[in-house]
Each structure stands twice: as structure tokens, then as C-alpha cells.
N, C-alpha and C. Protein backbone atom coordinates (compact mmCIF):
# COMPACT_ATOMS: atom_id res chain seq x y z
N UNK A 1 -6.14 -31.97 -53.85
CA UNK A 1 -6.34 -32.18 -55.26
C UNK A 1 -5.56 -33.41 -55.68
N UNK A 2 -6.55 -34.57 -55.55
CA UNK A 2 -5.55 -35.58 -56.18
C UNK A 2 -6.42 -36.40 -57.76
N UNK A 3 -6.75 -35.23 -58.10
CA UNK A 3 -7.46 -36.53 -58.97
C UNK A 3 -6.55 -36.87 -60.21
N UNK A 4 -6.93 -37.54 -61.05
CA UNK A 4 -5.78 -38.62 -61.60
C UNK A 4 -4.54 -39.43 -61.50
N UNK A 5 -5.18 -39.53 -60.26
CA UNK A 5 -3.52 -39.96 -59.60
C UNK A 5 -3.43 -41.58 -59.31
N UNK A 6 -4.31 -42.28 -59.86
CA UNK A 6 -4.44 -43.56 -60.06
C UNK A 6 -4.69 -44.38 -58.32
N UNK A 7 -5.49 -43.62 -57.66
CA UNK A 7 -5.65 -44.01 -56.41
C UNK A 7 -6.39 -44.88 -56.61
N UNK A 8 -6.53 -46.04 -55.78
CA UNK A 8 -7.33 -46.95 -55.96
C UNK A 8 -8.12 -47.09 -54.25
N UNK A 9 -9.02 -48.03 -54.14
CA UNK A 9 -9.35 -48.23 -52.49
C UNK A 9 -10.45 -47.77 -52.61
N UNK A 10 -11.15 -47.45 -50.90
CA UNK A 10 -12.27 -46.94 -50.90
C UNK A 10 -11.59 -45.39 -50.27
N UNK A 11 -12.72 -44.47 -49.89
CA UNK A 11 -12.33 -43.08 -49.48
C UNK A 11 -12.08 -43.39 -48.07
N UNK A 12 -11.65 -43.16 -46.93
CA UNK A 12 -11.60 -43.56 -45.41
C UNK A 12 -12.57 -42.88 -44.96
N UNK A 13 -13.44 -43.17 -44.10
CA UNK A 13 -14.11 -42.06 -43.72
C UNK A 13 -13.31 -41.45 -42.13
N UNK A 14 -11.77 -41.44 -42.40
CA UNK A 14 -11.29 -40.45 -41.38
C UNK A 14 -11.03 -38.97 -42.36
N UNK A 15 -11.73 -39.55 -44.20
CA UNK A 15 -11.88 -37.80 -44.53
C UNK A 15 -12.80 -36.68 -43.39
N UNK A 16 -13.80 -37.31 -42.81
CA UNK A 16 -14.98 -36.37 -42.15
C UNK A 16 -14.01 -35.59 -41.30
N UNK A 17 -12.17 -35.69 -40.67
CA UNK A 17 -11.93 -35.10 -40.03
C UNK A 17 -11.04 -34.05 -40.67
N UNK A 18 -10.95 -33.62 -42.04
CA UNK A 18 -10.52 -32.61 -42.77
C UNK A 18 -11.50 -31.42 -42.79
N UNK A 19 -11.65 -30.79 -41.90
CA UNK A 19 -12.77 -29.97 -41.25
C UNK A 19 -12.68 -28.67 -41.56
N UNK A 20 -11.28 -28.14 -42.56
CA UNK A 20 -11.23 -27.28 -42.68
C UNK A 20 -11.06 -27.21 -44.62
N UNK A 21 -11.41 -28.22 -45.08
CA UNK A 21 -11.22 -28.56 -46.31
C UNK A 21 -11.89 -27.62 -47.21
N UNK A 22 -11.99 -27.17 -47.96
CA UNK A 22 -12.50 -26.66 -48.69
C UNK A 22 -13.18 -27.18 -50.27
N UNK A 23 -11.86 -27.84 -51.19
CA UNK A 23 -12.18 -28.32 -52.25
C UNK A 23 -11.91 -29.91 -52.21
N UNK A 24 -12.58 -30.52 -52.89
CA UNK A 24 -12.09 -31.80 -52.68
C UNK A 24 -12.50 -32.08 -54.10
N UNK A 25 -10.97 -32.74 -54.54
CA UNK A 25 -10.73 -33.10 -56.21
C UNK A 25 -10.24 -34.68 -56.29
N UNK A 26 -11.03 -35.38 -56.09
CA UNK A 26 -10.60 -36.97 -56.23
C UNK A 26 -11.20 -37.54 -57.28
N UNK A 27 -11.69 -37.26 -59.17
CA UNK A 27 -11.79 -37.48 -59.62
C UNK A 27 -11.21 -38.08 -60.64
N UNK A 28 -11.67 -38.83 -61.73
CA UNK A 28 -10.54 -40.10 -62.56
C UNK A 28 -9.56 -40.54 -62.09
N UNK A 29 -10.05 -41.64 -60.74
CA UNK A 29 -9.22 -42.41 -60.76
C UNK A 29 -9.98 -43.77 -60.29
N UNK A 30 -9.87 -44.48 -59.53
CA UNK A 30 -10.23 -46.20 -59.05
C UNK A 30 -10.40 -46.54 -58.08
N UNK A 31 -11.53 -45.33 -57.23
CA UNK A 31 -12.06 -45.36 -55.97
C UNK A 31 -13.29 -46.11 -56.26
N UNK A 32 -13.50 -47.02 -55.20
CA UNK A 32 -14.64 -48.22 -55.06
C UNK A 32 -15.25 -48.13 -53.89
N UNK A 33 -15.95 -48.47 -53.31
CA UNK A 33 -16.70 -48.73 -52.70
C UNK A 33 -17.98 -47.18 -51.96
N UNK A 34 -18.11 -46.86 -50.77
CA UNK A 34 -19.44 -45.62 -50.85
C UNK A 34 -18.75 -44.63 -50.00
N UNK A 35 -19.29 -43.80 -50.47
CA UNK A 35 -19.26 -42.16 -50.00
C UNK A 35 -19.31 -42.42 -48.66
N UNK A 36 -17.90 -42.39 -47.96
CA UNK A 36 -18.67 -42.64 -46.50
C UNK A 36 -19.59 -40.86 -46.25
N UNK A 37 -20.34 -41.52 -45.07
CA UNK A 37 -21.54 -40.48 -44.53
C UNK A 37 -20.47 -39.23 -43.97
N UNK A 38 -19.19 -39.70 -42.85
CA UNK A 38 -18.62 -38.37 -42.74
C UNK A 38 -18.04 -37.49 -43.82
N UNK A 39 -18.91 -37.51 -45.08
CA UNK A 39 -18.23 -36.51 -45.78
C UNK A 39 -19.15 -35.33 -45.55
N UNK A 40 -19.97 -35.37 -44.46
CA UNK A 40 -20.75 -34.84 -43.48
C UNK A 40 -20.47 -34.00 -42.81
N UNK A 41 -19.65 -34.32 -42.64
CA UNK A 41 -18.91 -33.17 -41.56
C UNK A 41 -17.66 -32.35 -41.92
N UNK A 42 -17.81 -31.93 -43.27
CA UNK A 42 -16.72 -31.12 -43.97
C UNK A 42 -17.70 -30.12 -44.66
N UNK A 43 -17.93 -29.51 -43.32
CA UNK A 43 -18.56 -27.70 -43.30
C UNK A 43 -18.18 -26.82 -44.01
N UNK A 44 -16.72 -26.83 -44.48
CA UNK A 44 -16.33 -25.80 -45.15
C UNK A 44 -16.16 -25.93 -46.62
N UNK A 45 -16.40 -26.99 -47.18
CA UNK A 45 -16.61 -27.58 -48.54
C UNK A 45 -17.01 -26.59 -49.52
N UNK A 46 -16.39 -26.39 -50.31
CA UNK A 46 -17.18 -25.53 -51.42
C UNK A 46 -17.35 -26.12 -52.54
N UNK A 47 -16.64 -26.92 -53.24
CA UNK A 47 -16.47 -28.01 -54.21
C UNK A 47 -16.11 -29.64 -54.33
N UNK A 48 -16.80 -30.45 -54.71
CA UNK A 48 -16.92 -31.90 -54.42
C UNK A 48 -16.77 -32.61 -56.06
N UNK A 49 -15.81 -32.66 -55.90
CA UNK A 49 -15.88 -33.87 -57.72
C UNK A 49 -15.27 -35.25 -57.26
N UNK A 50 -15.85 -36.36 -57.38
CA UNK A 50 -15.69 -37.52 -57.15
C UNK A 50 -16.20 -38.47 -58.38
N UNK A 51 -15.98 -37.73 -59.72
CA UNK A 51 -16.90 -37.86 -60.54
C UNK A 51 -15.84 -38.83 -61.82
N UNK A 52 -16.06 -40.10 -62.20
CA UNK A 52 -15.06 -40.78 -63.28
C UNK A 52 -14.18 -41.93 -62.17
N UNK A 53 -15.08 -42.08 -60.91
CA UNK A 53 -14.76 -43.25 -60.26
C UNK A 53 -15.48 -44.83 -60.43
N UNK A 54 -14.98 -45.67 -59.49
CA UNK A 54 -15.77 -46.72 -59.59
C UNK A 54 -16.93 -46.84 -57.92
N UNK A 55 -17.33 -45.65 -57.76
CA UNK A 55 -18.35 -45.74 -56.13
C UNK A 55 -19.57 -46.14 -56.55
N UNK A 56 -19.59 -46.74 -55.45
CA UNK A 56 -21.00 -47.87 -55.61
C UNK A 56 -21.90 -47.33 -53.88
N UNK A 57 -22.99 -47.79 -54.04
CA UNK A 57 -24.34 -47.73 -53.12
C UNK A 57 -24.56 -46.20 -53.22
N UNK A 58 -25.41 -46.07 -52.02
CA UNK A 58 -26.43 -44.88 -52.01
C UNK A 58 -25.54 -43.42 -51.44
N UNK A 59 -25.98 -42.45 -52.03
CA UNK A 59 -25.74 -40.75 -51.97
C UNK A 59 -25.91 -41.12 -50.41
N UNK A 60 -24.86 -40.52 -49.42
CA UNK A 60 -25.50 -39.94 -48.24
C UNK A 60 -26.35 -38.87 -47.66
N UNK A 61 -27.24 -39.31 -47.20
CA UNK A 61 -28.02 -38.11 -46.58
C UNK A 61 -27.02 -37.02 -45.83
N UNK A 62 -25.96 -37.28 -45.58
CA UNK A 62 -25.74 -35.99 -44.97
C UNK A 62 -24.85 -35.59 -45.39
N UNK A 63 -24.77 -35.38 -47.50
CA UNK A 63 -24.35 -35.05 -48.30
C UNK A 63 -25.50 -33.27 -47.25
N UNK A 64 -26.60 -32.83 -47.19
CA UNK A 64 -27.09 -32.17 -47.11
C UNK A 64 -26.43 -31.26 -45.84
N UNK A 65 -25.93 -31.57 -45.28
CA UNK A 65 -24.68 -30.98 -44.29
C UNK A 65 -23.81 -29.53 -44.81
N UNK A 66 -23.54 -30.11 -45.78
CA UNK A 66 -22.68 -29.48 -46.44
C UNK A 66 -23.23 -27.71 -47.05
N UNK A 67 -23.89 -27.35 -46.10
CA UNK A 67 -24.52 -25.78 -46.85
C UNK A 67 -23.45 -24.86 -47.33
N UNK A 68 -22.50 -24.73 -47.19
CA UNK A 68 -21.67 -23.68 -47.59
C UNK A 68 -20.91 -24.39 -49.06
N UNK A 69 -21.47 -25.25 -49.57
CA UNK A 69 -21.09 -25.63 -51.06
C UNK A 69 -21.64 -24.67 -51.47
N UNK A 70 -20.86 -23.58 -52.93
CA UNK A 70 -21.02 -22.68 -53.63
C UNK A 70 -20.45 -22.57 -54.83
N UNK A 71 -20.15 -24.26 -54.89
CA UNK A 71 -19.92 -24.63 -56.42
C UNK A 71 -20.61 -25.67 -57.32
N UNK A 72 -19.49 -26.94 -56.84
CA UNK A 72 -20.40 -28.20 -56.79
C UNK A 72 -19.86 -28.93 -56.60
N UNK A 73 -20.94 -29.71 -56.80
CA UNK A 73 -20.80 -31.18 -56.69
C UNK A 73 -20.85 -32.49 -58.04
N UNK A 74 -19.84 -33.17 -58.36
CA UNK A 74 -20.06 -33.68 -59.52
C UNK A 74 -19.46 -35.25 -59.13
N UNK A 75 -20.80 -35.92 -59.32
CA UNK A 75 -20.49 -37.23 -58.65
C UNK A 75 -20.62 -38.31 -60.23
N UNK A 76 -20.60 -37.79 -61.11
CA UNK A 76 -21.32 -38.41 -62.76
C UNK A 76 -19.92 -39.56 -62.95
N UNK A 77 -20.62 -40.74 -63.98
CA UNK A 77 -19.94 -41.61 -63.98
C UNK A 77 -18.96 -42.72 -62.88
N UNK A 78 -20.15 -42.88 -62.35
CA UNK A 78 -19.75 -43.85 -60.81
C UNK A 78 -21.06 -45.16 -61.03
N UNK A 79 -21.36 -45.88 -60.14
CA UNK A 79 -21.80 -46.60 -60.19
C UNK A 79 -22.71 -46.63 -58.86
N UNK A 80 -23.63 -45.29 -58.42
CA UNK A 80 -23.93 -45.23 -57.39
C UNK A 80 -25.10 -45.24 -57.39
N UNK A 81 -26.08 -45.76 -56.24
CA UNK A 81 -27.68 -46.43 -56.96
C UNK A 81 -28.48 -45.63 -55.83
N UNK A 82 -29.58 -46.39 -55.50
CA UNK A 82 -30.58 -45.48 -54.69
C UNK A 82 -30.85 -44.24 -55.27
N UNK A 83 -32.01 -43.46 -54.03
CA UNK A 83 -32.56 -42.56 -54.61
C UNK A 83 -31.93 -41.27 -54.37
N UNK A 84 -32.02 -40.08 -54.72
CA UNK A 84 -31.39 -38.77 -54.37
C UNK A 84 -31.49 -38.43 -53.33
N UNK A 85 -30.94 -38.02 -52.18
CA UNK A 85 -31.59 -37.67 -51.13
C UNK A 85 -32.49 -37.01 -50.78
N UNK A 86 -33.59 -36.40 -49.81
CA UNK A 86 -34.26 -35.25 -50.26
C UNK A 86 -33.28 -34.37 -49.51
N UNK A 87 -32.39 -33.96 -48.73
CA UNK A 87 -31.62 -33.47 -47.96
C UNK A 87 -30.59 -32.52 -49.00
N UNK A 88 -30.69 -32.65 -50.27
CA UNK A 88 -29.81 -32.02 -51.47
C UNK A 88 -30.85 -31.05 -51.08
N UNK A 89 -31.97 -30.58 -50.47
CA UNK A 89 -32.57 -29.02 -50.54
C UNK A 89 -32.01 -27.92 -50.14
N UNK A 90 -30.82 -28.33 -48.78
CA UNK A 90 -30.09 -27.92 -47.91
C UNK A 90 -28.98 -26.71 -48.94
N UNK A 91 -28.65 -27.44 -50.13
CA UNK A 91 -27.92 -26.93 -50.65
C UNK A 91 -27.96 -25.33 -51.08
N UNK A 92 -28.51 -24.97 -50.72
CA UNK A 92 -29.08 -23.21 -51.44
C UNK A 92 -28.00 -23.08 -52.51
N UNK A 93 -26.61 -22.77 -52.15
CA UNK A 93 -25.93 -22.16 -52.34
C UNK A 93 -25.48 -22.32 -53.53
N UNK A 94 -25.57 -23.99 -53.93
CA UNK A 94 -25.38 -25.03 -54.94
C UNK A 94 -25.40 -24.25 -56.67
N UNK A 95 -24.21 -24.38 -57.05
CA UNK A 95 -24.57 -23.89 -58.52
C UNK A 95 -24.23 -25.18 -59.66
N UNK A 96 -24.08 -26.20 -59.26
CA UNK A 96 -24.16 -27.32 -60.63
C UNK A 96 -23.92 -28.72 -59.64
N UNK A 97 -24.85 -29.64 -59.72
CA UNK A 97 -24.71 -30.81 -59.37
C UNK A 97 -25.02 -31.80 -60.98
N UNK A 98 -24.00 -32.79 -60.77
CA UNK A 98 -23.84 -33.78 -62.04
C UNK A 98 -23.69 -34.86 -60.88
N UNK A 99 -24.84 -36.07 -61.99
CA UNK A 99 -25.08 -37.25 -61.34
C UNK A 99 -25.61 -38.24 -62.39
N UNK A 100 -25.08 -37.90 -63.47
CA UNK A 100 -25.39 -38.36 -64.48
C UNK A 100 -24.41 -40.00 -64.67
N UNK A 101 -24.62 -40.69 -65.37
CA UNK A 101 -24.11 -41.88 -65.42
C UNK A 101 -24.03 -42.24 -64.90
N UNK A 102 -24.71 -42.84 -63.87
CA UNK A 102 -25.05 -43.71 -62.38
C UNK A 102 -26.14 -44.80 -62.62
N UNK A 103 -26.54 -45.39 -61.15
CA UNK A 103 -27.85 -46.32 -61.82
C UNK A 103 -28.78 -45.50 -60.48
N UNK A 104 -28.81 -44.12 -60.98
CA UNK A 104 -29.79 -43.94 -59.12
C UNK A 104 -31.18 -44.38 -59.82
N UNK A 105 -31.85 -44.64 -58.63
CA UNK A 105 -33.27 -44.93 -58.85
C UNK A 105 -34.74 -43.60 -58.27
N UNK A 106 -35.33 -44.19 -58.22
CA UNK A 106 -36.88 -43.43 -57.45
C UNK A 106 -36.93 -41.86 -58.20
N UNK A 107 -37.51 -41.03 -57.57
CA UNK A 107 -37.83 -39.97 -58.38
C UNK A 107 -36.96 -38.91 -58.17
N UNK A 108 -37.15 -37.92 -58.57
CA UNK A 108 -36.29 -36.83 -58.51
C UNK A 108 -37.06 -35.87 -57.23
N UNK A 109 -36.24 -35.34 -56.54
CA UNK A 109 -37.04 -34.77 -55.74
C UNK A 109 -37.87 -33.21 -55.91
N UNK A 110 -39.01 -33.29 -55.91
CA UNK A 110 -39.19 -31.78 -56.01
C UNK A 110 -38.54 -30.65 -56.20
N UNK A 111 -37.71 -30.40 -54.46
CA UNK A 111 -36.62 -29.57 -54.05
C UNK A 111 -35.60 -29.22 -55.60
N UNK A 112 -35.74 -29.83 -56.53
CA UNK A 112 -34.24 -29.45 -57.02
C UNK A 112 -35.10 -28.25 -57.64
N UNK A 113 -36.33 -27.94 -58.35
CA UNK A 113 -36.67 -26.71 -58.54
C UNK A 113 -36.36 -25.73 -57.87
N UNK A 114 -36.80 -25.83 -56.46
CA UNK A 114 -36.64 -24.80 -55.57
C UNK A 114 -34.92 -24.26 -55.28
N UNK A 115 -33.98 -25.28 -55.51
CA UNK A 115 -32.82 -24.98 -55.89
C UNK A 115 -32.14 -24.20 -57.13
N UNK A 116 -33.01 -24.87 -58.27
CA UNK A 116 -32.88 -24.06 -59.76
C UNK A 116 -33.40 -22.48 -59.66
N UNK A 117 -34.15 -22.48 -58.73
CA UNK A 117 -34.69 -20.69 -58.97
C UNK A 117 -33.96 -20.05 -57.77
N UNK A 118 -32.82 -20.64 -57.00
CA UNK A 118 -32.29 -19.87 -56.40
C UNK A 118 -30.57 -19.56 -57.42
N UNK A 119 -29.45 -20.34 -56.67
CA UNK A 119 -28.28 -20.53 -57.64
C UNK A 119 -28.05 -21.96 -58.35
N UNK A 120 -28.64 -22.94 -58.73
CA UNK A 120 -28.44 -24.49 -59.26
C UNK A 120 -28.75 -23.65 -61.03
N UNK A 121 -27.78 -23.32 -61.69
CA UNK A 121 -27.96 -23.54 -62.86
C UNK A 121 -27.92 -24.61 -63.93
N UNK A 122 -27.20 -25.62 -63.42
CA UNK A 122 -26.65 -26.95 -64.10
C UNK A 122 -26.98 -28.00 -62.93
N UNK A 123 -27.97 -28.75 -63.83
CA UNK A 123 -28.48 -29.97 -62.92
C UNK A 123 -28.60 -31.24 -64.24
N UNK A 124 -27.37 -32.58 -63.61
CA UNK A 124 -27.56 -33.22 -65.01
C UNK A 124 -27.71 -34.36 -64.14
N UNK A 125 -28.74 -35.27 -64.67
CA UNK A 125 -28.84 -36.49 -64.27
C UNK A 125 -29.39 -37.56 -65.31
N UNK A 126 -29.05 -37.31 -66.96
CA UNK A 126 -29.19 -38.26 -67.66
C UNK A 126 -28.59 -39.67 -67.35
N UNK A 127 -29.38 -40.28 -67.83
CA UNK A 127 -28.62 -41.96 -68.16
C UNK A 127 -28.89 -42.64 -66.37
N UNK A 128 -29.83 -42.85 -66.22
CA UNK A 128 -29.82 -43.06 -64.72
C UNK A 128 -30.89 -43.86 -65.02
N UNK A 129 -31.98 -44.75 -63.84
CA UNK A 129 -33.36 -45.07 -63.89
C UNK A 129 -34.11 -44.44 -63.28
N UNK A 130 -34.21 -42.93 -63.01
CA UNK A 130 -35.03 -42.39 -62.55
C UNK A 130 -36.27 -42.31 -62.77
N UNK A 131 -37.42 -42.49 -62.16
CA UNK A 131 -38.84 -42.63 -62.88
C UNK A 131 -39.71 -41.66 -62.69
N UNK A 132 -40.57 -41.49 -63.76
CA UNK A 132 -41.25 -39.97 -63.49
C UNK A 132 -42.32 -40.11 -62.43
N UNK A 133 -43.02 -39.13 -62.32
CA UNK A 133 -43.07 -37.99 -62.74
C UNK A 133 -42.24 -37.05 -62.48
N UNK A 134 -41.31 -36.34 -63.16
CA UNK A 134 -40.55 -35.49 -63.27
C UNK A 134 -40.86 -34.42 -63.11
N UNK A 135 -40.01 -33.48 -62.08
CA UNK A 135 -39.95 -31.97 -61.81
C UNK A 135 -40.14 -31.57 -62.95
N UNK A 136 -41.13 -29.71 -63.27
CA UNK A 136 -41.31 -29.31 -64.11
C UNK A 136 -39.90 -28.72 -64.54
N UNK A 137 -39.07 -28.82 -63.75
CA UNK A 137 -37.66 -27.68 -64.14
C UNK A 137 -36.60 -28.52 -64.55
N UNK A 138 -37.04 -29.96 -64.82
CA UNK A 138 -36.16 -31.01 -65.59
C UNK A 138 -35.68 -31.16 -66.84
N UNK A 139 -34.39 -31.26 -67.80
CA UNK A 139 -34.64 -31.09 -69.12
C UNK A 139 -35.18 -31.95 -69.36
N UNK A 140 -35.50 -31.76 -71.34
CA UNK A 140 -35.84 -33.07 -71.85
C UNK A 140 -35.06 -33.99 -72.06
N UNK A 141 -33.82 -33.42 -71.87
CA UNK A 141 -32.60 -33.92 -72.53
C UNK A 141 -32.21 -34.83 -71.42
N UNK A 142 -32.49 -34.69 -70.23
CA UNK A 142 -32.27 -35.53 -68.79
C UNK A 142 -33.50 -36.70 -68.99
N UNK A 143 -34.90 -36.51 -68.90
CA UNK A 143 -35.73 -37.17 -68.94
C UNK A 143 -35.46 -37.70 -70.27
N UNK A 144 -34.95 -37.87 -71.66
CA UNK A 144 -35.03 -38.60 -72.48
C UNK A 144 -34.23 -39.72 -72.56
N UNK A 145 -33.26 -39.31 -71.74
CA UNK A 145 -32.33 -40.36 -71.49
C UNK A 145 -32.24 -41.51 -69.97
N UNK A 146 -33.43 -41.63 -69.28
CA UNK A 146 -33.87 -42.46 -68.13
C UNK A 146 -34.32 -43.90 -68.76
N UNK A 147 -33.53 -44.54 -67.94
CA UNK A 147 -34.29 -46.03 -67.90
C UNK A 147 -35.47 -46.09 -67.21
N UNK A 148 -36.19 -46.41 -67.89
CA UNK A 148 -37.56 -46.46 -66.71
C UNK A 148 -38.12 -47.54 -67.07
N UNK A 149 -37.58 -48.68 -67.24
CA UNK A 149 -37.97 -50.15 -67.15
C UNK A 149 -38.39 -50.78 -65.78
N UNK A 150 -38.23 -50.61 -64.99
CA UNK A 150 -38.54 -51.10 -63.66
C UNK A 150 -39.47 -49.76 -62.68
N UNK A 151 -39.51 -48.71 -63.46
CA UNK A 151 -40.85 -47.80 -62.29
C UNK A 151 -42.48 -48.46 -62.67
N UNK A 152 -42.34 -48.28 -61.34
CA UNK A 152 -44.53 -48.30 -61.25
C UNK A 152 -44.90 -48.08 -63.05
């Protein structure tokens, strides 16, 4: 649990060898650069907030690794682009992902329905450029707030 602790840098990706980690709280502070991919290999994860940083490029795909998340994940207010993975299906267990205030792009993936009717009660991804067509299980309140200046 270090968040506010005015860390600055990128994350190392010798995190992937905290294997027995459980929560990981590195939020509000002045982490830059990307999610390395071994955050992949932290199986025992139940909670992920990285959320009120400065991270930049794309979600890792093997954010989807992570099945025994049974909280969340809150990556909102970063600066992280590309598209969602489709590999967030993995998540069953998932009860709130925030990804809101980012610049992700492309569409939303299907899968997050199939997540919402299991445990995903809170799914926020306003203020992003996501382009429709939008999952039926999307708010309006998410879709009203998309840039969609640059979709098809």
C-alpha cells in the first residue's frame, strides 16, 4: 500500500515477481510510463488501483491473467490509450473496473456484458474515445461522455 506517497518513475516490471501479492495500492501519485505486462503474473491479486497516475500506452493483455481478482481494478485518470483488451473476459470474478479518464480507443468489448451478469457491478469508462457501437449493458452516462471524433 503505497499510494500517495509521491512516488515518481515507472512501475519495474520485477513487480511480476510479488507472486504472492494480493492488493496492490499505488494510486495518487507520479507513476509514468506502462503497465508492465508482468503484472501478469500476480495470480493472487485481488485488488489493483493504479488509478490518479501519470501511465501512458496500452492495457496489457495479460491484465486477463489475473482470474482470482474479486474486487478491482481501477486504472481511471491516467493517460492510457489503445483498445480494452478482449482478455478482461477472464475476469469472472471482477466486481468494479474504472477506466474512465483515459484516451482508450476502439470499441468496448462485448465480454463486459457477460461480466455484468455475472459479479461486474460498476463498469465506468466515461471521458475516453471509445466508439460505438456500444454494448447493450453500457450506461448512458458512459456513452454520453465519449469522444468519438476520430471513429469510422
Amino acid at each position: 500500500n503505497l499510494y500517495d506517497s509521491q512516488l515518481t518513475g515507472q512501475i519495474p516490471p520485477e513487480i511480476g515477481s510479488l507472486i504472492y501479492l494480493e492488493n496492490l495500492y499505488l494510486h495518487s501519485n507520479q507513476l509514468t510510463g506502462q503497465i508492465p505486462p508482468e503484472i501478469g503474473n500476480l495470480m493472487n491479486l485481488r485488488v489493483v488501483n493504479l488509478a490518479d497516475n501519470q501511465l501512458t500506452g496500452e492495457l496489457p493483455s495479460e491484465i486477463g491473467n489475473l482470474i482470482n481478482l474479486d474486487g478491482y481494478i481501477i486504472l481511471a485518470n491516467n493517460q492510457l490509450t489503445g483498445q480494452i483488451p478482449s482478455e478482461i473476459r477472464n475476469l469472472t470474478n471482477l466486481t468494479e473496473l474504472g477506466l474512465s479518464y483515459n484516451q482508450l480507443t476502439g470499441i468496448i468489448p462485448e465480454e463486459i456484458c457477460n461480466l455484468m451478469d455475472n459479479n461486474l457491478s460498476d463498469f465506468y469508462v466515461n471521458f475516453n474515445n471509445l466508439c460505438p457501437p456500444y454494448p447493450y449493458c453500457i450506461s448512458q452516462y458512459d456513452i454520453d461522455s465519449q469522444d468519438t471524433s476520430n471513429c469510422p
